[in-house]
N, C-alpha and C. Protein backbone atom coordinates (compact mmCIF):
# COMPACT_ATOMS: atom_id res chain seq x y z
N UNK A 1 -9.01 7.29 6.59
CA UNK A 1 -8.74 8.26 5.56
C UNK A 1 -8.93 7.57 4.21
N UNK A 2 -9.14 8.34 3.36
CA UNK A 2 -9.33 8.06 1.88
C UNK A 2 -8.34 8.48 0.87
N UNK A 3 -7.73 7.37 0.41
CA UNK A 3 -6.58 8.08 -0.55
C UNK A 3 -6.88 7.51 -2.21
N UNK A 4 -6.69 8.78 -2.95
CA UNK A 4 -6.72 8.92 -4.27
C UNK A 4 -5.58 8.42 -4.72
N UNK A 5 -5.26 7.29 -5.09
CA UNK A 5 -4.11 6.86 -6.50
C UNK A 5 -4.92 6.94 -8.02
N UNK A 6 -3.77 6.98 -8.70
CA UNK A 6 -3.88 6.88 -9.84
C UNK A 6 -4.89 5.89 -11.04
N UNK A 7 -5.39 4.71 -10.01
CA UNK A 7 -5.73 4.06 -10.00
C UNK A 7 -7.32 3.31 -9.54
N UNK A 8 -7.36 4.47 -8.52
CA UNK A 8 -8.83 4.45 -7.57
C UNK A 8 -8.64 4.75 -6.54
N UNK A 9 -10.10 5.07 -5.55
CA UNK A 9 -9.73 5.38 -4.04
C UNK A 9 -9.85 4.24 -3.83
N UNK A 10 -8.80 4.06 -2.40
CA UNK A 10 -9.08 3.57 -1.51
C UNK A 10 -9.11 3.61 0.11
N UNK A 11 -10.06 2.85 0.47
CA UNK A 11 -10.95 3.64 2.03
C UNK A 11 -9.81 2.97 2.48
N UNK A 12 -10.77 3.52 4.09
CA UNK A 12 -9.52 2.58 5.38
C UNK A 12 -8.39 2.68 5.20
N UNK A 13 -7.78 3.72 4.77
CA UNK A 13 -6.14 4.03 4.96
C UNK A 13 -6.06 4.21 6.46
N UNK A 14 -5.81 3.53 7.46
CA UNK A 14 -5.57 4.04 8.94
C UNK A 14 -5.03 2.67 9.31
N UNK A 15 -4.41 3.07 10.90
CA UNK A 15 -3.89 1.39 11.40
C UNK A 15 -4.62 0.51 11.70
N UNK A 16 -5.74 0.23 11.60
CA UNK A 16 -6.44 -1.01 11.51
C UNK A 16 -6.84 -2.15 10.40
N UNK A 17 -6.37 -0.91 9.50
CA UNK A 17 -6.99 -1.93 8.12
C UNK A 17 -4.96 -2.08 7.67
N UNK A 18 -4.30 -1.67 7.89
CA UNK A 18 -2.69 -2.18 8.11
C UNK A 18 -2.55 -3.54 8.09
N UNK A 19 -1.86 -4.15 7.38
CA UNK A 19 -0.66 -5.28 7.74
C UNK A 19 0.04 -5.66 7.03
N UNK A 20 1.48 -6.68 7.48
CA UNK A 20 2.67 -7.10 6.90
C UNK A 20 2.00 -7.78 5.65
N UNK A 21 3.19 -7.45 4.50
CA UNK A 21 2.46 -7.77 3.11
C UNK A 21 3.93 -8.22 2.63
N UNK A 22 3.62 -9.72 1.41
CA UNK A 22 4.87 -10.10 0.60
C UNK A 22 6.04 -10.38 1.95
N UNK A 23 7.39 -9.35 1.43
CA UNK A 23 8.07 -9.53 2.69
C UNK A 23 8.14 -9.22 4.03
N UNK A 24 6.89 -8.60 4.58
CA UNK A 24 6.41 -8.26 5.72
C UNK A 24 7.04 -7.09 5.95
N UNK A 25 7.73 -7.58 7.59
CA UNK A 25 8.69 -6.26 8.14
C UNK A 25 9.98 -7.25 8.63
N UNK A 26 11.19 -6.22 8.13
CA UNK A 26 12.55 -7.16 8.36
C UNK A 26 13.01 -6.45 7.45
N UNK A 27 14.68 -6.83 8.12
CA UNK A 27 15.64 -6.62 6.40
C UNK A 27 15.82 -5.27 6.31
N UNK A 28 16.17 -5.19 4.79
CA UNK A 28 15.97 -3.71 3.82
C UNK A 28 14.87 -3.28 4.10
N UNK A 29 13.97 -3.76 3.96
CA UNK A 29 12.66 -3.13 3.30
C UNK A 29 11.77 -3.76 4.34
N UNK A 30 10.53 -3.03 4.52
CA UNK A 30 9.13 -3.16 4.88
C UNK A 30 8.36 -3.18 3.95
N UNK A 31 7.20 -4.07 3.82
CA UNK A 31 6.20 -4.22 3.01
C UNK A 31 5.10 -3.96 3.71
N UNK A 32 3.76 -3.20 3.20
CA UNK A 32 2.87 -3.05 4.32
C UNK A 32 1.45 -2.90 3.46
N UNK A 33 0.62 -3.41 3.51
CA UNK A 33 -0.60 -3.13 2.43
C UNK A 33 -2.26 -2.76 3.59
N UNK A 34 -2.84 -2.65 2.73
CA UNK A 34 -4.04 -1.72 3.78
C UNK A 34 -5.02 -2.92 2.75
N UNK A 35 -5.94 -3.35 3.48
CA UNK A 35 -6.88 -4.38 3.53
C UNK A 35 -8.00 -3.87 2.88
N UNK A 36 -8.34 -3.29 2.30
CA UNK A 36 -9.56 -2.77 1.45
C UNK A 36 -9.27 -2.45 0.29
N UNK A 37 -9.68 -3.40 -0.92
CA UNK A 37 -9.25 -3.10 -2.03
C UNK A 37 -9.55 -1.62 -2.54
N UNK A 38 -8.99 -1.32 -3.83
CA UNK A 38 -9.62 0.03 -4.50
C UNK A 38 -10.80 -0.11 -5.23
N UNK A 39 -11.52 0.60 -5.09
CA UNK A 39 -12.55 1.22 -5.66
C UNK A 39 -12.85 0.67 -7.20
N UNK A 40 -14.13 0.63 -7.49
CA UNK A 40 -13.94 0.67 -9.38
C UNK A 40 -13.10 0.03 -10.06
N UNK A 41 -12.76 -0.97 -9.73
CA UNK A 41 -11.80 -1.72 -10.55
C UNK A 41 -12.60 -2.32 -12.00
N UNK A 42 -11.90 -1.77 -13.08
CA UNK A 42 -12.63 -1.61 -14.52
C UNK A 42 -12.93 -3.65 -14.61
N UNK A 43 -11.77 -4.15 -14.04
CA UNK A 43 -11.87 -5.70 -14.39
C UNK A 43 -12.78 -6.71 -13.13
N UNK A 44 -13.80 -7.14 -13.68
CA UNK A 44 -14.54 -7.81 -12.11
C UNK A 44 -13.29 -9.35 -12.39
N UNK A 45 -12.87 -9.51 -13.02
CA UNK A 45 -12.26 -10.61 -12.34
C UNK A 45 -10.75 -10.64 -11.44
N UNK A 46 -10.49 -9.29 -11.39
CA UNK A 46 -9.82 -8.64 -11.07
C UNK A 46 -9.72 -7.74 -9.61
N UNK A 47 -8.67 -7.74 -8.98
CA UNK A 47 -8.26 -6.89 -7.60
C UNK A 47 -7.36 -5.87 -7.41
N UNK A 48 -7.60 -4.78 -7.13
CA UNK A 48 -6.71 -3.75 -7.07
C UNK A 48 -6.09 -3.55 -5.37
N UNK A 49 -5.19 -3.74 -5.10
CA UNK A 49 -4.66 -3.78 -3.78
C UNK A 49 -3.68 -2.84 -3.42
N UNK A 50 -4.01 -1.72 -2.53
CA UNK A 50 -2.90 -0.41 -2.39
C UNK A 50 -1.84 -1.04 -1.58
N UNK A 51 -0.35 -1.05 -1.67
CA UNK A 51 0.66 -0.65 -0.39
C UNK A 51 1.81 0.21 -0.64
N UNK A 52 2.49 -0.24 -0.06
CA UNK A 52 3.76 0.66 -0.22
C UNK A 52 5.14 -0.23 0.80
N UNK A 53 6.25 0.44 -0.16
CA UNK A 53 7.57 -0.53 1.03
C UNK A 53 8.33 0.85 1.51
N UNK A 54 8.81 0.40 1.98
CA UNK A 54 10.08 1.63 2.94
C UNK A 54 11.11 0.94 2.68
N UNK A 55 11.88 1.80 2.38
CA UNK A 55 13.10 1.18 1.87
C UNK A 55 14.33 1.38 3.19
N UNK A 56 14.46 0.51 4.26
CA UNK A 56 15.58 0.79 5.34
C UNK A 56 16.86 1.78 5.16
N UNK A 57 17.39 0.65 3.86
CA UNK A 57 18.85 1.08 3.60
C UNK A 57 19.00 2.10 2.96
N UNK A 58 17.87 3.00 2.47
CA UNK A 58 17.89 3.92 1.58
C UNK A 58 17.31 4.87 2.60
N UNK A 59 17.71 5.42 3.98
CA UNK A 59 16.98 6.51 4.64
C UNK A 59 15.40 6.15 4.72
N UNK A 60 14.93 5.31 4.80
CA UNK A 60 13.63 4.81 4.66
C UNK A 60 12.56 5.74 3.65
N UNK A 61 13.11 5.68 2.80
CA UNK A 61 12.88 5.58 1.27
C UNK A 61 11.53 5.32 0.90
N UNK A 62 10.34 5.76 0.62
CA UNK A 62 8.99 5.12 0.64
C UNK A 62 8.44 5.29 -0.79
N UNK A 63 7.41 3.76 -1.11
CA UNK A 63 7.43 3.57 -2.79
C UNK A 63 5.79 3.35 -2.23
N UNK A 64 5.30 3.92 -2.80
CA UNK A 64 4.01 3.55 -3.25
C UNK A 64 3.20 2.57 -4.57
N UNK A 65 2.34 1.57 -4.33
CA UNK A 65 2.38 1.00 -5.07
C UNK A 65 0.76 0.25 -5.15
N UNK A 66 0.71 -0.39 -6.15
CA UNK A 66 -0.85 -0.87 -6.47
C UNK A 66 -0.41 -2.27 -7.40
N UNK A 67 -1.07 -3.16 -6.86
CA UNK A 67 -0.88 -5.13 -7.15
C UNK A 67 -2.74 -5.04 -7.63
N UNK A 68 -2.26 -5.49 -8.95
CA UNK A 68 -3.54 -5.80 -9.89
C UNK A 68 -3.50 -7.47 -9.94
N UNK A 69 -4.17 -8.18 -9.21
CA UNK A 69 -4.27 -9.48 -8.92
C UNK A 69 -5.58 -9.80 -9.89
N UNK A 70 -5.46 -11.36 -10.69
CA UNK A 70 -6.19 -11.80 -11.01
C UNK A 70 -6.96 -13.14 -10.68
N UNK A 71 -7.79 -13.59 -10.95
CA UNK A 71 -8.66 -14.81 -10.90
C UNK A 71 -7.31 -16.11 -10.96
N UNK A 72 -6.28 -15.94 -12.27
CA UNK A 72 -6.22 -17.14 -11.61
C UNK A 72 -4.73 -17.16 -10.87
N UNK A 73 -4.44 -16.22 -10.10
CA UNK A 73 -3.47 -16.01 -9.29
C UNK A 73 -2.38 -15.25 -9.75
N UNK A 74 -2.31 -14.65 -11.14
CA UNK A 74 -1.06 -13.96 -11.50
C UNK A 74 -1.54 -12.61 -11.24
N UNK A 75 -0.63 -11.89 -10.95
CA UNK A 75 -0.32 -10.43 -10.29
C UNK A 75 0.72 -9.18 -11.20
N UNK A 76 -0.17 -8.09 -11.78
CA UNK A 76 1.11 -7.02 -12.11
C UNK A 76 0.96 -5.91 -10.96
N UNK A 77 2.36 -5.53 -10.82
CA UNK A 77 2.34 -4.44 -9.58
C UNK A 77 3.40 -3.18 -10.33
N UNK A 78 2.44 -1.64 -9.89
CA UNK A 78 2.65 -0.65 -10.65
C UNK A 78 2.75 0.30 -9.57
N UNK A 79 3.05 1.29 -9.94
CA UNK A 79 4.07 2.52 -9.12
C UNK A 79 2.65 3.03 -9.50
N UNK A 80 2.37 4.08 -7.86
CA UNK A 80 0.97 4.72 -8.50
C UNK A 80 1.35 6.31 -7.56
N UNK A 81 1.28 7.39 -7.93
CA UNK A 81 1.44 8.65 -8.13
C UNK A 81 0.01 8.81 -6.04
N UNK A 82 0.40 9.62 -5.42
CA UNK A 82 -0.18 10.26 -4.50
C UNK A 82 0.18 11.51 -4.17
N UNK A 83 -0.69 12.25 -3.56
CA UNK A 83 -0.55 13.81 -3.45
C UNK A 83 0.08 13.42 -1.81
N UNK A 84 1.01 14.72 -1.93
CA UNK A 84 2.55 15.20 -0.82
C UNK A 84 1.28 14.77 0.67
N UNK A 85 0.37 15.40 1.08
CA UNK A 85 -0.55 15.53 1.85
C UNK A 85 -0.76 13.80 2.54
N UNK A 86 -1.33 12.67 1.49
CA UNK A 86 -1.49 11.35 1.57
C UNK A 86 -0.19 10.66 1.82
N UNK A 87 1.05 10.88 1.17
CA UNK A 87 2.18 10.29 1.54
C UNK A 87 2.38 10.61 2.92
N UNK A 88 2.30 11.62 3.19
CA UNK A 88 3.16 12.63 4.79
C UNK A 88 2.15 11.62 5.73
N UNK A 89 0.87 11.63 5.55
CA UNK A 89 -0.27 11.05 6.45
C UNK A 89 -0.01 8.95 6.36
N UNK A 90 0.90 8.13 5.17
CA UNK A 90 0.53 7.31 5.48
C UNK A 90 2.25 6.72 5.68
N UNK A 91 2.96 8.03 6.12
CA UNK A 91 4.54 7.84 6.77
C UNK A 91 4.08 7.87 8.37
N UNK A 92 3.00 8.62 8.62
CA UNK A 92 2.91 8.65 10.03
C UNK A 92 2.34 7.78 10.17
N UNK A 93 0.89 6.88 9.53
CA UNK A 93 0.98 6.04 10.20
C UNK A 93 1.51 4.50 10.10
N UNK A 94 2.77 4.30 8.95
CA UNK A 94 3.96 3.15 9.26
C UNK A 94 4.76 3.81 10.49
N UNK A 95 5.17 5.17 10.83
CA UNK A 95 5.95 4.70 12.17
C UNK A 95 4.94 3.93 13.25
N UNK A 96 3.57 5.05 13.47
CA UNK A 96 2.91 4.36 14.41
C UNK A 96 2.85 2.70 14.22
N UNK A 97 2.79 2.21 13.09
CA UNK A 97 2.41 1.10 12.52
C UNK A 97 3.62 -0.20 13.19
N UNK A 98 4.79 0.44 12.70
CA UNK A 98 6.04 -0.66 13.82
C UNK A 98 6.15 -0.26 15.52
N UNK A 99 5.67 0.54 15.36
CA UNK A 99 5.95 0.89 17.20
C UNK A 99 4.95 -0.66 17.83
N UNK A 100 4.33 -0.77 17.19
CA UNK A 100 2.71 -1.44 17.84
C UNK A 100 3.43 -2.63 17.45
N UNK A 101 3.67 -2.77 16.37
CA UNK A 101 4.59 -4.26 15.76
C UNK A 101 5.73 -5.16 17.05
């Protein structure tokens, strides 16, 4: 699937391009990022990287998010806006995503 952020598309939203990201899976929270950067990124020295965490303790709570990585290793990470449709589709596949875990 293809999801529109705020930011750019990005492909390969499905469980293959999935995995544990930052603090992985554990704890409060799940971290989970999808392996194909976004699209069009205005900066070539620059990486746009989609994920999102689930928040355990909060009813599993889900944040969407986008890590603007640079050349020489520093990182800003920003809250990025998705339509009801893309969230619902990438809750189903983090459950599928820990079952397999």
């Amino acid at each position: 699937m293809v999801v529109q952020t705020q930011y750019g598309l990005c492909n390969n939203v499905d469980l293959e391009h999935m995995k544990p990201y930052l603090g992985g899976l554990g704890g409060d929270t799940d971290c989970i990022c999808f392996t194909d950067y976004i699209l069009d990124v205005p900066n070539s020295d620059a990486y746009l990287l989609f994920y999102f965490e689930v928040w355990k303790d909060k009813g599993d709570e889900f944040h969407f998010l986008v890590e603007e990585g640079f050349e020489d290793g520093s990182a800003e990470t920003y809250a990025t806006e998705l339509s009801k449709g893309d969230q619902e589709e990438i809750k189903k596949l983090y459950y599928d995503f820990i079952k397999r875990a």
